[in-house]
N, C-alpha and C. Protein backbone atom coordinates (compact mmCIF):
# COMPACT_ATOMS: atom_id res chain seq x y z
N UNK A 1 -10.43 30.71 -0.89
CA UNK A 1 -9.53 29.80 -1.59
C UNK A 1 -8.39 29.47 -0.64
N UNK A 2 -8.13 27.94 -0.09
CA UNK A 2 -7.33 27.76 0.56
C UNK A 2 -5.81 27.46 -0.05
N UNK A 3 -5.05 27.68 0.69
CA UNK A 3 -3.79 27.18 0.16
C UNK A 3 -3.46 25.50 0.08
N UNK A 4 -3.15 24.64 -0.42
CA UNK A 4 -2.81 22.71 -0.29
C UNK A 4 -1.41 22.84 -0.18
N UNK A 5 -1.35 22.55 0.77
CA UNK A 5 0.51 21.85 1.03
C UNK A 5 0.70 21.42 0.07
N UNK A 6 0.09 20.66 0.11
CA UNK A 6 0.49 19.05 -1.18
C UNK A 6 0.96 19.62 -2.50
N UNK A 7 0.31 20.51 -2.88
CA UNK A 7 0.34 21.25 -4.22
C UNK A 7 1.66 21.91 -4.44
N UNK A 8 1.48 22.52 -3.54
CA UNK A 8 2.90 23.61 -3.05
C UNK A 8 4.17 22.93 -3.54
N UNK A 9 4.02 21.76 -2.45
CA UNK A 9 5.04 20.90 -2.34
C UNK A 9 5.77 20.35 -3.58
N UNK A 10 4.68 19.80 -4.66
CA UNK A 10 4.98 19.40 -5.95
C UNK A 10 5.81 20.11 -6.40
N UNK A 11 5.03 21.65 -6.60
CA UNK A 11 5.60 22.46 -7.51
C UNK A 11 6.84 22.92 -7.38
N UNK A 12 7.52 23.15 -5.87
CA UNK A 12 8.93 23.26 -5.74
C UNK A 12 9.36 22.72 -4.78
N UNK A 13 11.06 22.48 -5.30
CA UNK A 13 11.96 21.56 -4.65
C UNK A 13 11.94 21.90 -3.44
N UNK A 14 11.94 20.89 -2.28
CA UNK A 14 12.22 21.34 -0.98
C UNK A 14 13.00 20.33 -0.69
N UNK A 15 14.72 20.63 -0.29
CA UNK A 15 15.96 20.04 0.36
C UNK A 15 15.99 19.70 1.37
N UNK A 16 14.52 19.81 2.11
CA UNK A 16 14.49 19.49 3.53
C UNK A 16 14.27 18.30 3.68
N UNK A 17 13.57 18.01 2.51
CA UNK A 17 13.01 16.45 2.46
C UNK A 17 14.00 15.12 2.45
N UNK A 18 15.29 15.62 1.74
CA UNK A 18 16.11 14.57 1.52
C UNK A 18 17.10 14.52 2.85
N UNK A 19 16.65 15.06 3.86
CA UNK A 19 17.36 15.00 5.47
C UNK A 19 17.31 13.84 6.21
N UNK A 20 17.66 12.81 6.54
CA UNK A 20 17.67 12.21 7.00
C UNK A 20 16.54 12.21 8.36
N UNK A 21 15.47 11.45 8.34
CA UNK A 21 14.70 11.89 9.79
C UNK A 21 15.72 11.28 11.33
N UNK A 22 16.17 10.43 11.51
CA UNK A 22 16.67 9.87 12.47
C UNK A 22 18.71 10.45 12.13
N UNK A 23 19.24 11.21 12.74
CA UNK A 23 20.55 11.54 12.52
C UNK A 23 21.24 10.38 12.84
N UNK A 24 20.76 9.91 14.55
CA UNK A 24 22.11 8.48 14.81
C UNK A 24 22.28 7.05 14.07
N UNK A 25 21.32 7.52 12.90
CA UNK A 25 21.57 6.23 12.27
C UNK A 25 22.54 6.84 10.69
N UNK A 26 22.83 7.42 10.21
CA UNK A 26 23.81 7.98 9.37
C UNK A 26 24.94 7.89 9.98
N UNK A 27 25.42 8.20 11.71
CA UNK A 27 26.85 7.74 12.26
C UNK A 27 27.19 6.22 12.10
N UNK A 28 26.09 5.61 11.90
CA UNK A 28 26.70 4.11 11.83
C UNK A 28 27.13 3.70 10.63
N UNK A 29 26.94 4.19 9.48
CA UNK A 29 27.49 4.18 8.57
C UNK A 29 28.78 4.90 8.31
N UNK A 30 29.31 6.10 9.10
CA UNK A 30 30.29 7.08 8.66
C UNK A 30 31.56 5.93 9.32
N UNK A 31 32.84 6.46 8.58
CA UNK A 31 34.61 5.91 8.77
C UNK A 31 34.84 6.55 10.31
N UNK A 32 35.73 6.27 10.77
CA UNK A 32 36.27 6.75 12.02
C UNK A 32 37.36 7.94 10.98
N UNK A 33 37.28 8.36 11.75
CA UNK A 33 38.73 9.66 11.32
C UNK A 33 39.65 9.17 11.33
N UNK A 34 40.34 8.78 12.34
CA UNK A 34 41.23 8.19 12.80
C UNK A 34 41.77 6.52 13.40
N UNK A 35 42.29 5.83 12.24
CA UNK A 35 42.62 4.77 12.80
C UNK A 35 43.38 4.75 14.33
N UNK A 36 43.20 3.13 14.53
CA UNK A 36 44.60 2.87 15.52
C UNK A 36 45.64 3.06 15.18
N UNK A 37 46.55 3.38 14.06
CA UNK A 37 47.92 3.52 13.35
C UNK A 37 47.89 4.99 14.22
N UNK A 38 47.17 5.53 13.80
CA UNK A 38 47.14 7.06 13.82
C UNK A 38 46.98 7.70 15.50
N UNK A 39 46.46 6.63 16.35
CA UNK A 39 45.82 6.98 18.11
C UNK A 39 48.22 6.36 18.29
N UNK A 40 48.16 5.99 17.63
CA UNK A 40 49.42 5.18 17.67
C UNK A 40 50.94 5.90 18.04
N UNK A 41 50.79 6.54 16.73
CA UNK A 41 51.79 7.36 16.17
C UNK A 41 51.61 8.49 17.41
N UNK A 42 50.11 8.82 17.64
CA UNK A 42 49.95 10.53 18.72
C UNK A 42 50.54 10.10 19.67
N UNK A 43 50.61 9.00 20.16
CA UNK A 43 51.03 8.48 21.29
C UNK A 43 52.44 8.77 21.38
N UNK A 44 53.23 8.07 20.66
CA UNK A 44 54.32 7.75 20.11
C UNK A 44 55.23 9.33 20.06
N UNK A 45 54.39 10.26 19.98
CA UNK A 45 55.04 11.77 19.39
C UNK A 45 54.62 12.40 20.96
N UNK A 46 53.78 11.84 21.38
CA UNK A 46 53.72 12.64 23.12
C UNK A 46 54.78 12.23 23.89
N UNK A 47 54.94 11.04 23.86
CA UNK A 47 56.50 10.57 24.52
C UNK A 47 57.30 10.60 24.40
N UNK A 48 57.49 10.78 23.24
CA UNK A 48 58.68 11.64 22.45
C UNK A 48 59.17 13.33 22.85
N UNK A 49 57.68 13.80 23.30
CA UNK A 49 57.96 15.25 23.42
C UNK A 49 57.99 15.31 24.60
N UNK A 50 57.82 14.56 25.50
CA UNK A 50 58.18 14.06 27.29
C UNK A 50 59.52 13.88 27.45
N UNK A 51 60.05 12.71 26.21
CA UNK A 51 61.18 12.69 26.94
C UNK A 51 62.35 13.62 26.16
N UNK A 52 61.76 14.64 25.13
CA UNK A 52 62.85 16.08 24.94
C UNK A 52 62.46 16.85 25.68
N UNK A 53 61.46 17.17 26.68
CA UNK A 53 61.54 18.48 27.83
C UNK A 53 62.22 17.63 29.19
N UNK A 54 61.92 16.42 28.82
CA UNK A 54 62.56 15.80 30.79
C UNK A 54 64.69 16.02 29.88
N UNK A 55 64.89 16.08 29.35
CA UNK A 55 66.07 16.34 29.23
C UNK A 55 66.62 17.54 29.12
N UNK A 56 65.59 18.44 28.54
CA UNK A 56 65.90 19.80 28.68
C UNK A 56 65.92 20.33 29.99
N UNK A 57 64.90 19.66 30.55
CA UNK A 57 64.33 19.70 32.67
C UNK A 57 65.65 20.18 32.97
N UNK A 58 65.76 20.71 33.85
CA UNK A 58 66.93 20.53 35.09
C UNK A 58 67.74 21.95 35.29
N UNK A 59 68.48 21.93 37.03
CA UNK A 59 69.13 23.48 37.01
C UNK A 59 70.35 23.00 37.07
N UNK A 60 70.85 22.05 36.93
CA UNK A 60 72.37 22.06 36.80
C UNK A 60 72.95 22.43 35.67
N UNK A 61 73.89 22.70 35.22
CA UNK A 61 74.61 22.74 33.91
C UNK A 61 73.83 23.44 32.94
N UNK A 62 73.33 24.41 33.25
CA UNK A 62 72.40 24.92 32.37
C UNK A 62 73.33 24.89 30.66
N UNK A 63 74.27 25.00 30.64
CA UNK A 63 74.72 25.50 28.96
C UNK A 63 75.32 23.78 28.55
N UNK A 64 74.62 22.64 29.16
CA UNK A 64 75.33 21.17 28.38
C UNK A 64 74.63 21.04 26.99
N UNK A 65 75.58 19.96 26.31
CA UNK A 65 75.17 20.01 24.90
C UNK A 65 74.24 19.61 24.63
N UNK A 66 73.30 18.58 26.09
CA UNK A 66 72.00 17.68 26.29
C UNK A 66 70.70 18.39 25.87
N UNK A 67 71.34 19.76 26.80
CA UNK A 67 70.35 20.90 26.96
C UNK A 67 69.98 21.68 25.62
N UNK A 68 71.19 22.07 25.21
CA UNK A 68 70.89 23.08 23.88
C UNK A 68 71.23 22.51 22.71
N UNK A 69 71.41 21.35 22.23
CA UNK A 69 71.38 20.88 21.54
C UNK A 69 70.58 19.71 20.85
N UNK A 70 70.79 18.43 21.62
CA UNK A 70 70.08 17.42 21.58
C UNK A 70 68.36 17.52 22.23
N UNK A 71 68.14 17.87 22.69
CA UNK A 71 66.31 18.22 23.40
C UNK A 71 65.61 19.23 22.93
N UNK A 72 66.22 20.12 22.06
CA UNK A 72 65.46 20.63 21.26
C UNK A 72 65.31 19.77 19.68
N UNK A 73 66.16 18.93 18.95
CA UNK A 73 66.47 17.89 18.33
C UNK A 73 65.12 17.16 18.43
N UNK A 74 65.35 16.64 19.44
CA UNK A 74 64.25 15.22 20.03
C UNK A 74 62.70 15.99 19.82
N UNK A 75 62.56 17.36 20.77
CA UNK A 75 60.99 17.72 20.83
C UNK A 75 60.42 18.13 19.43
N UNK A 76 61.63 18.83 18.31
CA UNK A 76 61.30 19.11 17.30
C UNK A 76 60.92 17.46 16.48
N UNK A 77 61.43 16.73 16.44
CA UNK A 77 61.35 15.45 16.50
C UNK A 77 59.41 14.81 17.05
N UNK A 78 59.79 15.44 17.91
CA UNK A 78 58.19 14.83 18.27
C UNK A 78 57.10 16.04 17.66
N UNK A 79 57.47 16.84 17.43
CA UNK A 79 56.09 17.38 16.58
C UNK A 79 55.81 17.07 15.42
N UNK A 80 57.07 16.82 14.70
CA UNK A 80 57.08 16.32 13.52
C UNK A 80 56.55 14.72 13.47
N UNK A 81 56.40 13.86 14.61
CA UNK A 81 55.78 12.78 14.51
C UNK A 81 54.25 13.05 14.99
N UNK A 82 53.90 13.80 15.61
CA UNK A 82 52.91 14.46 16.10
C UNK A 82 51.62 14.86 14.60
N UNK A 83 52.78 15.41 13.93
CA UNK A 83 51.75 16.50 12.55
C UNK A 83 51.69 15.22 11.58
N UNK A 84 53.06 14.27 11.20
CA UNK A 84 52.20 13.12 10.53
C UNK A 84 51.51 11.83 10.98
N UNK A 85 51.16 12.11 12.11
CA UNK A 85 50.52 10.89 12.73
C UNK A 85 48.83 11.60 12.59
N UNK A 86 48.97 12.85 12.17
CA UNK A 86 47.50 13.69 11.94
C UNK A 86 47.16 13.25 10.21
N UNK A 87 48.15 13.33 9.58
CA UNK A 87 47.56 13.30 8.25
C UNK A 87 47.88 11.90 7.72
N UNK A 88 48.52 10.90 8.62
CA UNK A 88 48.48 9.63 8.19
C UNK A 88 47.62 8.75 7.26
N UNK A 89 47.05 8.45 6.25
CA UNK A 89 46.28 7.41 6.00
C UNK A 89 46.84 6.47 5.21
N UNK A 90 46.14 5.34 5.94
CA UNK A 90 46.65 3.67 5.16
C UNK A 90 46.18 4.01 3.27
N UNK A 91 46.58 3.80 2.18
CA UNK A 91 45.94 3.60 1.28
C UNK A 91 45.46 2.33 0.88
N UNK A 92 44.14 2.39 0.46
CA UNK A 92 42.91 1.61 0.03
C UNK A 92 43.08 1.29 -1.44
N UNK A 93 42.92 0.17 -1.89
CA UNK A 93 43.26 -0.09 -2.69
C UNK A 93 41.49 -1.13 -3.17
């Protein structure tokens, strides 16, 4: 007595079946993660955090108010544009 696939098959569910055979065609359908608003903003928060360490930079005057005050200001500043330029989304309406 042989075993029938076919039979098998009927009788229970197999999840394998509803897999997509070809994967690169399901990416053409998927959203980008990330808009341009969002490549935008990262941008925007890297240069930001460039130009609070180039002010913090330097051996002169180590104790100015540039230094310990304002450039930590600015870089905290750029992470915080940094973390919502991650969870940004336009709403869809």
């Amino acid at each position: 007595m042989a075993l029938n696939p076919q039979k098998i098959a009927a009788k229970h569910h197999n999840p394998i079946r509803n897999v997509p055979t070809n994967p690169k065609s399901s990416k053409s359908t998927q959203e980008m993660l990330f808009s341009s608003t969002n490549y935008l903003l990262l941008g925007l928060s890297v240069l930001i955090l460039v130009i609070g360490f180039y002010i913090m930079s330097g051996s002169e005057d180590i104790d100015s108010f540039e230094k310990l005050t304002v450039a930590p200001i600015v870089v905290i500043f750029g992470f915080i544009v940094g973390i919502f330029a991650i969870f940004f989304r336009r709403k869809t309406e």
